[in-house]
C-alpha atoms as a PDB file:
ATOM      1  CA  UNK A   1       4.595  82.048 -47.799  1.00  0.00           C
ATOM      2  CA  UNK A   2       2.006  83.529 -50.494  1.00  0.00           C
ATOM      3  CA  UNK A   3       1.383  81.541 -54.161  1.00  0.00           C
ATOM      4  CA  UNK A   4       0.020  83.919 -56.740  1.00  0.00           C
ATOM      5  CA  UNK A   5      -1.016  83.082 -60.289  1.00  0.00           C
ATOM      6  CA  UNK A   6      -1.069  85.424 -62.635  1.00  0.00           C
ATOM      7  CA  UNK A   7      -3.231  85.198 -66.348  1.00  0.00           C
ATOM      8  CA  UNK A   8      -3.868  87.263 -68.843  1.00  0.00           C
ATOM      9  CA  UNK A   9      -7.318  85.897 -68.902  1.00  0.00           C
ATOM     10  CA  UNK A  10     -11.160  87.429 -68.752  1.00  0.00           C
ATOM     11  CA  UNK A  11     -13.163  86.791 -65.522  1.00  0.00           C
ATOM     12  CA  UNK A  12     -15.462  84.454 -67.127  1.00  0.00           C
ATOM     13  CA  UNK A  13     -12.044  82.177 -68.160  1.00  0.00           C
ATOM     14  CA  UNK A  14     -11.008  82.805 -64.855  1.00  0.00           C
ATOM     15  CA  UNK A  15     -13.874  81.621 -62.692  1.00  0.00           C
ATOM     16  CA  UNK A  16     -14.278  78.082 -64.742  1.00  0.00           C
ATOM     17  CA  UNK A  17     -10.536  77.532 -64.655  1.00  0.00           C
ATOM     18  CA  UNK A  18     -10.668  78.085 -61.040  1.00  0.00           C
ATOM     19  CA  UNK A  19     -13.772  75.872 -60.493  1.00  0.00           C
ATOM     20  CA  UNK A  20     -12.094  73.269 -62.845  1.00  0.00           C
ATOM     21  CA  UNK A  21      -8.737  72.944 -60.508  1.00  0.00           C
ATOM     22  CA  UNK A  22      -9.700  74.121 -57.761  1.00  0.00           C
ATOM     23  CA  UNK A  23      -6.378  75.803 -56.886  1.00  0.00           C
ATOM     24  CA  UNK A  24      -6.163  76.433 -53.324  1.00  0.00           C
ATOM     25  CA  UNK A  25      -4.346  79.946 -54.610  1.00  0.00           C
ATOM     26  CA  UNK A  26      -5.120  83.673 -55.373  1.00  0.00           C
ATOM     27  CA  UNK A  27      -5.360  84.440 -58.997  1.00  0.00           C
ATOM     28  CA  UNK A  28      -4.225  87.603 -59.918  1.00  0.00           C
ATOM     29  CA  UNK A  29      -5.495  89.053 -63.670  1.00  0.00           C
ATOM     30  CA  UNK A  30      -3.457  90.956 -66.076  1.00  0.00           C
ATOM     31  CA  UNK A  31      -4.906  91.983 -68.866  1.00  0.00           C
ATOM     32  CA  UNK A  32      -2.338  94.203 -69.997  1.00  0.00           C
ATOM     33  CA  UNK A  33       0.234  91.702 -69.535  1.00  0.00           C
ATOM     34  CA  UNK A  34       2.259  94.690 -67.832  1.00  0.00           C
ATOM     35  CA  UNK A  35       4.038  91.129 -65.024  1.00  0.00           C
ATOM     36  CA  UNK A  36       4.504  88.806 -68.182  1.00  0.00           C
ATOM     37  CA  UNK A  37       6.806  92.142 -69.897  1.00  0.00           C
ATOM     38  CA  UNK A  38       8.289  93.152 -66.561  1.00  0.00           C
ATOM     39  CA  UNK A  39       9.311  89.328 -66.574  1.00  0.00           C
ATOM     40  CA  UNK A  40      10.139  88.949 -69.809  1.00  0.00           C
ATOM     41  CA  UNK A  41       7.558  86.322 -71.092  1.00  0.00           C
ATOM     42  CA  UNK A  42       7.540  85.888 -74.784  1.00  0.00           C
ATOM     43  CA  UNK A  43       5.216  85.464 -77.253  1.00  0.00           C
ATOM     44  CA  UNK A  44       5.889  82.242 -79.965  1.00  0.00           C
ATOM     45  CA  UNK A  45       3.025  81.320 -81.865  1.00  0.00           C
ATOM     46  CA  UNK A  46       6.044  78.434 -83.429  1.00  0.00           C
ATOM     47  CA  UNK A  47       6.505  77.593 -80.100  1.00  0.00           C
ATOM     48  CA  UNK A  48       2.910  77.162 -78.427  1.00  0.00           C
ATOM     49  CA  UNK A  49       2.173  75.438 -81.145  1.00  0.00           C
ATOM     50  CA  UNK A  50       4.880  72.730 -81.464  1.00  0.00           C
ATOM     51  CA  UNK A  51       4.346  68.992 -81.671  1.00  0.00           C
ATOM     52  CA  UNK A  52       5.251  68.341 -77.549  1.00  0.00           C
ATOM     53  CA  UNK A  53       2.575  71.155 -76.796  1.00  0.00           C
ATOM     54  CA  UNK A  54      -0.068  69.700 -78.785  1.00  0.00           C
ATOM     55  CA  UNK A  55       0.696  66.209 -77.652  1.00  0.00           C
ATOM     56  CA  UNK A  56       0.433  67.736 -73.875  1.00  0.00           C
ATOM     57  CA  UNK A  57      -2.772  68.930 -74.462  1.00  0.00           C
ATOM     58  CA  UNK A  58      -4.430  65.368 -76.336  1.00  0.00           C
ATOM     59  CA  UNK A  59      -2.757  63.581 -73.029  1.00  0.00           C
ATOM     60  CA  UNK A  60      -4.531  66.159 -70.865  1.00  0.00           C
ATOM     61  CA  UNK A  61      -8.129  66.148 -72.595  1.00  0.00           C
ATOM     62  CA  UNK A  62      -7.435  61.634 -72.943  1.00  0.00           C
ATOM     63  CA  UNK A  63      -7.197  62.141 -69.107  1.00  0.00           C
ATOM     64  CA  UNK A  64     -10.612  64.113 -68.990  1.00  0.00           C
ATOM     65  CA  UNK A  65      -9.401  67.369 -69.431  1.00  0.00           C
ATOM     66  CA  UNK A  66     -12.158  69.328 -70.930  1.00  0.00           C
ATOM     67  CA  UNK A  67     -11.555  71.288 -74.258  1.00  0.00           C
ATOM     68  CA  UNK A  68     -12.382  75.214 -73.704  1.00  0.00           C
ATOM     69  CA  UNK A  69     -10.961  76.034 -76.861  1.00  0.00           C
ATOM     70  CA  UNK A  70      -9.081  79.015 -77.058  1.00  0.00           C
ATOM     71  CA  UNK A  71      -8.341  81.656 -74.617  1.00  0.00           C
ATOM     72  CA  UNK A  72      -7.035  84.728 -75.642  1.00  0.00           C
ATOM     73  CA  UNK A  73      -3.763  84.915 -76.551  1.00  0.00           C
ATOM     74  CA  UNK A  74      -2.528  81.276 -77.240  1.00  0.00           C
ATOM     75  CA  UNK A  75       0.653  82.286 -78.540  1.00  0.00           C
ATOM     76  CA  UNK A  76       1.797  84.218 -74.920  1.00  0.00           C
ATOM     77  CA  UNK A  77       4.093  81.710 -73.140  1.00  0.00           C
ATOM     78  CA  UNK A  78       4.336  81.398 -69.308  1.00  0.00           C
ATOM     79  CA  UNK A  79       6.728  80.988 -66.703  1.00  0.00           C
ATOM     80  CA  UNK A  80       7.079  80.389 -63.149  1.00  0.00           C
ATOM     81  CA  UNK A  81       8.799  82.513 -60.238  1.00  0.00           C
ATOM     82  CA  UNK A  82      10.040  82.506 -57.136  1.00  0.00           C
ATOM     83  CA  UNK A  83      10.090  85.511 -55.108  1.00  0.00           C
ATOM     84  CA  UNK A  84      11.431  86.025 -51.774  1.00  0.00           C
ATOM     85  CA  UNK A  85       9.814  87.999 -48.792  1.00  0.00           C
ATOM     86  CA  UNK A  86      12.756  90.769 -49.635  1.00  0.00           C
ATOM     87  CA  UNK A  87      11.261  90.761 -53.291  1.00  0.00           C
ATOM     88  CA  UNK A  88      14.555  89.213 -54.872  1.00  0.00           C
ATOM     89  CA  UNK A  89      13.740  86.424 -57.190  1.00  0.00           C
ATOM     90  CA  UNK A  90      15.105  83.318 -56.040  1.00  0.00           C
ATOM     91  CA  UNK A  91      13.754  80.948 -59.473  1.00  0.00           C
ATOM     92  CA  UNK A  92      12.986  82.407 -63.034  1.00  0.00           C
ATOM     93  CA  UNK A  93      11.677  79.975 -65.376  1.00  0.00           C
ATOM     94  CA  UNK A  94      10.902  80.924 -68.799  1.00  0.00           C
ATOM     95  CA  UNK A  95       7.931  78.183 -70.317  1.00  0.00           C
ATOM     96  CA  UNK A  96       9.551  77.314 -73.488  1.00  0.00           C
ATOM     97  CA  UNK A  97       6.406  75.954 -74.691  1.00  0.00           C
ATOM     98  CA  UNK A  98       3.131  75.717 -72.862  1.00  0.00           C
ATOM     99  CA  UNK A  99       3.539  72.274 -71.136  1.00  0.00           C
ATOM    100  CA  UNK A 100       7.462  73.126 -70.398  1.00  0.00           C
ATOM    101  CA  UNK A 101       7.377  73.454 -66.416  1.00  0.00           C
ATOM    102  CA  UNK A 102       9.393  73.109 -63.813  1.00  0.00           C
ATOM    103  CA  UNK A 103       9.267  69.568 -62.164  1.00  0.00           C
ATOM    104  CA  UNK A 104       7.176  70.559 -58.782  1.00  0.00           C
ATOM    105  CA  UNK A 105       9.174  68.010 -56.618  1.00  0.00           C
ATOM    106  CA  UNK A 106      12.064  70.589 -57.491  1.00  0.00           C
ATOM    107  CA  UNK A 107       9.782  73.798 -56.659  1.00  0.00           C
ATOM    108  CA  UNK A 108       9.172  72.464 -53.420  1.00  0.00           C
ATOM    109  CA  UNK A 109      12.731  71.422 -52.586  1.00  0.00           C
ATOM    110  CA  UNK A 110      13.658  74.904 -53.431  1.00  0.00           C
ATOM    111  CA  UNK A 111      10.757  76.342 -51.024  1.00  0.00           C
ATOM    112  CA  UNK A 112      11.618  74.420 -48.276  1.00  0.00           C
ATOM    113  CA  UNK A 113      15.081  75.770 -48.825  1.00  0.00           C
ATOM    114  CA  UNK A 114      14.859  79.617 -49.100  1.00  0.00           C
ATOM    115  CA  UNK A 115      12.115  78.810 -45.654  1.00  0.00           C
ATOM    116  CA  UNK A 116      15.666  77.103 -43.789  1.00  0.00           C
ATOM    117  CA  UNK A 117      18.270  79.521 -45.393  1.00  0.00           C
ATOM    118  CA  UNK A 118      18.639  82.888 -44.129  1.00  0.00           C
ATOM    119  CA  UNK A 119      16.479  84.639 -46.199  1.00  0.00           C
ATOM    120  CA  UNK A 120      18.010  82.297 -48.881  1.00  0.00           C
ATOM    121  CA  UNK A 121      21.129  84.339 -49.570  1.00  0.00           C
ATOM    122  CA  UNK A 122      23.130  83.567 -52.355  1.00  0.00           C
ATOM    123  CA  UNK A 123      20.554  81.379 -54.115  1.00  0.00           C
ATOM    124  CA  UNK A 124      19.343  82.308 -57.204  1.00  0.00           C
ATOM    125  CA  UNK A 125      18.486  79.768 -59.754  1.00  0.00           C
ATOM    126  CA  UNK A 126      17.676  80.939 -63.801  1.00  0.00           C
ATOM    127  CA  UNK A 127      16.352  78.575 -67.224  1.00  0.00           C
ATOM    128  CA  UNK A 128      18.137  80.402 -69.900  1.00  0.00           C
ATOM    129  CA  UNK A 129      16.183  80.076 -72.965  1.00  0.00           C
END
């Protein structure tokens, strides 16, 4: 099993965001936002900029979080995807605003089911917006 991210970020954004989590996975940059299309990510400056979000980021920056201010395009909302081995996609989640994300104790449930299923036939699981 492989764990890509994938941002629309500059290098320089990149390399602190990496140094600040150290993520144990590959980023991947898109500039051209050509996966977040091809995945149908939205843009919603309403959206990235709603009350939850904001509170999300004052809990994160309270809990040491530092501040970068803003990286390119803050209205560009996210998502997270599952993709099995025979490139079918097993989990779409569309972010509905930038702290919306799907509960990792779920991600990993559904891992460690599509690695016991056969190939994980028959299981495809979609957030409707």
């Amino acid at each position: 099993m492989r764990v890509f991210i994938i941002s629309f970020g500059a290098m320089p954004a990149a390399r602190a965001w990496l140094q600040e989590t150290c993520t144990p996975f590959r980023l991947l940059l898109d500039p051209e936002r050509a996966v977040y299309r091809a995945y149908g990510l939205e843009r919603s400056w309403r959206r990235s900029w709603n009350l939850n979000a904001i509170r999300r980021y004052v809990q994160l920056m309270r809990a040491g979080r530092r501040w970068r201010g803003i990286q390119g395009d803050s209205a560009q909302l996210g998502g997270d995807f599952i993709i099995d081995s025979g490139g079918d996609v097993r989990l779409a989640y569309h972010s509905h605003d930038p702290a919306d994300r799907p509960p990792a104790p779920e991600l990993l449930a559904l891992l460690r089911q599509l690695s016991t299923t056969r190939q994980g036939e028959g299981m495809i699981h979609e957030r409707n917006l």
